[in-house]
Protein backbone atom coordinates (compact mmCIF):
# COMPACT_ATOMS: atom_id res chain seq x y z
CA UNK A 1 24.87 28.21 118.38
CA UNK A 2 23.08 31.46 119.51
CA UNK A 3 23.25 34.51 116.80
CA UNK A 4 25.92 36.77 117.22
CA UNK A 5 24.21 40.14 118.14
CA UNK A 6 27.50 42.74 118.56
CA UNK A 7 26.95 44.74 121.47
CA UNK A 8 29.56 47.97 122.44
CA UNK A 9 29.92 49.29 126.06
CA UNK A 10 31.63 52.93 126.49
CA UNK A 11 31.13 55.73 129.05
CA UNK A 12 32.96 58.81 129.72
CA UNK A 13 32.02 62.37 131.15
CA UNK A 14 29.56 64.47 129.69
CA UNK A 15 29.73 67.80 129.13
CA UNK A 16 26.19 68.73 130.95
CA UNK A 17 24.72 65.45 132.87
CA UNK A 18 21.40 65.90 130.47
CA UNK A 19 23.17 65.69 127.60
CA UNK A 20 25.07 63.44 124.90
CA UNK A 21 28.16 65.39 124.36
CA UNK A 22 31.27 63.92 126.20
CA UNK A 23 34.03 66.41 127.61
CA UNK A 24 36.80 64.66 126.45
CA UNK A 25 36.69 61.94 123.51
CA UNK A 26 40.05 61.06 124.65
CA UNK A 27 39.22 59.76 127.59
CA UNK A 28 36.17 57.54 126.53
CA UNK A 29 35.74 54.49 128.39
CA UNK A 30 35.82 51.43 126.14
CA UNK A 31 34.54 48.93 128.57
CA UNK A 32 34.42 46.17 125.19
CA UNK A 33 32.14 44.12 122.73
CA UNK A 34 29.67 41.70 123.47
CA UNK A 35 27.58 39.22 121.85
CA UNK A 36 24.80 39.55 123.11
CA UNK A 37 22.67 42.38 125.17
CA UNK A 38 22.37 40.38 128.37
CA UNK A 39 26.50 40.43 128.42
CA UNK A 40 26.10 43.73 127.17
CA UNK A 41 24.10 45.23 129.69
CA UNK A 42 25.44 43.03 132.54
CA UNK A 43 28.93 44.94 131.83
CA UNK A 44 27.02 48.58 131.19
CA UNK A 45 25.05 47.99 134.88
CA UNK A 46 28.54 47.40 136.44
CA UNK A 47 30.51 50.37 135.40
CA UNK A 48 27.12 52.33 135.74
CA UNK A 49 26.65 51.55 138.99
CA UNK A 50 30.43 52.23 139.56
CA UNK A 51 30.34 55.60 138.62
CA UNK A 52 26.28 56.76 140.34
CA UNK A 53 27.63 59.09 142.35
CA UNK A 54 29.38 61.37 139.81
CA UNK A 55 26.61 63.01 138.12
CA UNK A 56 28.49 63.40 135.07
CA UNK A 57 29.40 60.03 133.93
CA UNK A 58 27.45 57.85 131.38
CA UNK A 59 28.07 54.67 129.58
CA UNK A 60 26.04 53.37 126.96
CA UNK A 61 25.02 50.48 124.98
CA UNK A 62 25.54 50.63 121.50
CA UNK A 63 23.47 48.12 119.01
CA UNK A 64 26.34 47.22 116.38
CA UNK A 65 24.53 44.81 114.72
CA UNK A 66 22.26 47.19 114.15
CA UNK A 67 24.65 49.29 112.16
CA UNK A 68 25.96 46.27 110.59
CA UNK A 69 22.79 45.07 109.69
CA UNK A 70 20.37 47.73 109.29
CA UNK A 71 18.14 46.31 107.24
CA UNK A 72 17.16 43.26 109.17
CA UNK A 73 14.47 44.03 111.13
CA UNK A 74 14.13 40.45 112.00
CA UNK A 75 16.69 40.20 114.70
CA UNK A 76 15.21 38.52 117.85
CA UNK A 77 16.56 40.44 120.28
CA UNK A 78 14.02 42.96 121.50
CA UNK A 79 17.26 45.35 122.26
């Protein structure tokens, strides 16, 4: 069985499109948890590519096994 590598998607609007500050932490998107990047990112590409045209709109992938882990360096994943 392949390591469990937690992976979070979320979006929402940002305050200025060059920025990191959402407008509304109310209304993040939680798109979900994944275990593994590829899932990760195969879910972050869709709602990315969902929301192109609105300047505005970000999601994100977050490492959580990183911040579960953050001392093992060792993970072998180059996410």
């Amino acid at each position: 069985m392949a390591q469990q590598l937690l992976h979070l998607v979320f979006g929402g609007r940002l305050v200025h499109p060059d920025g990191t500050e959402f407008a509304d932490l109310e209304a993040l998107d939680i798109v979900g948890i994944y275990p593994n990047y590829t899932e990760a990112a195969r879910a972050w590409r869709g709602k990315a590519q969902a929301s192109v045209d609105d300047a505005h709109m970000r999601y994100y992938v977050v490492h959580l096994h990183r911040l579960l882990d953050p001392d093992n360096h060792d993970h072998p994943e180059g996410h």
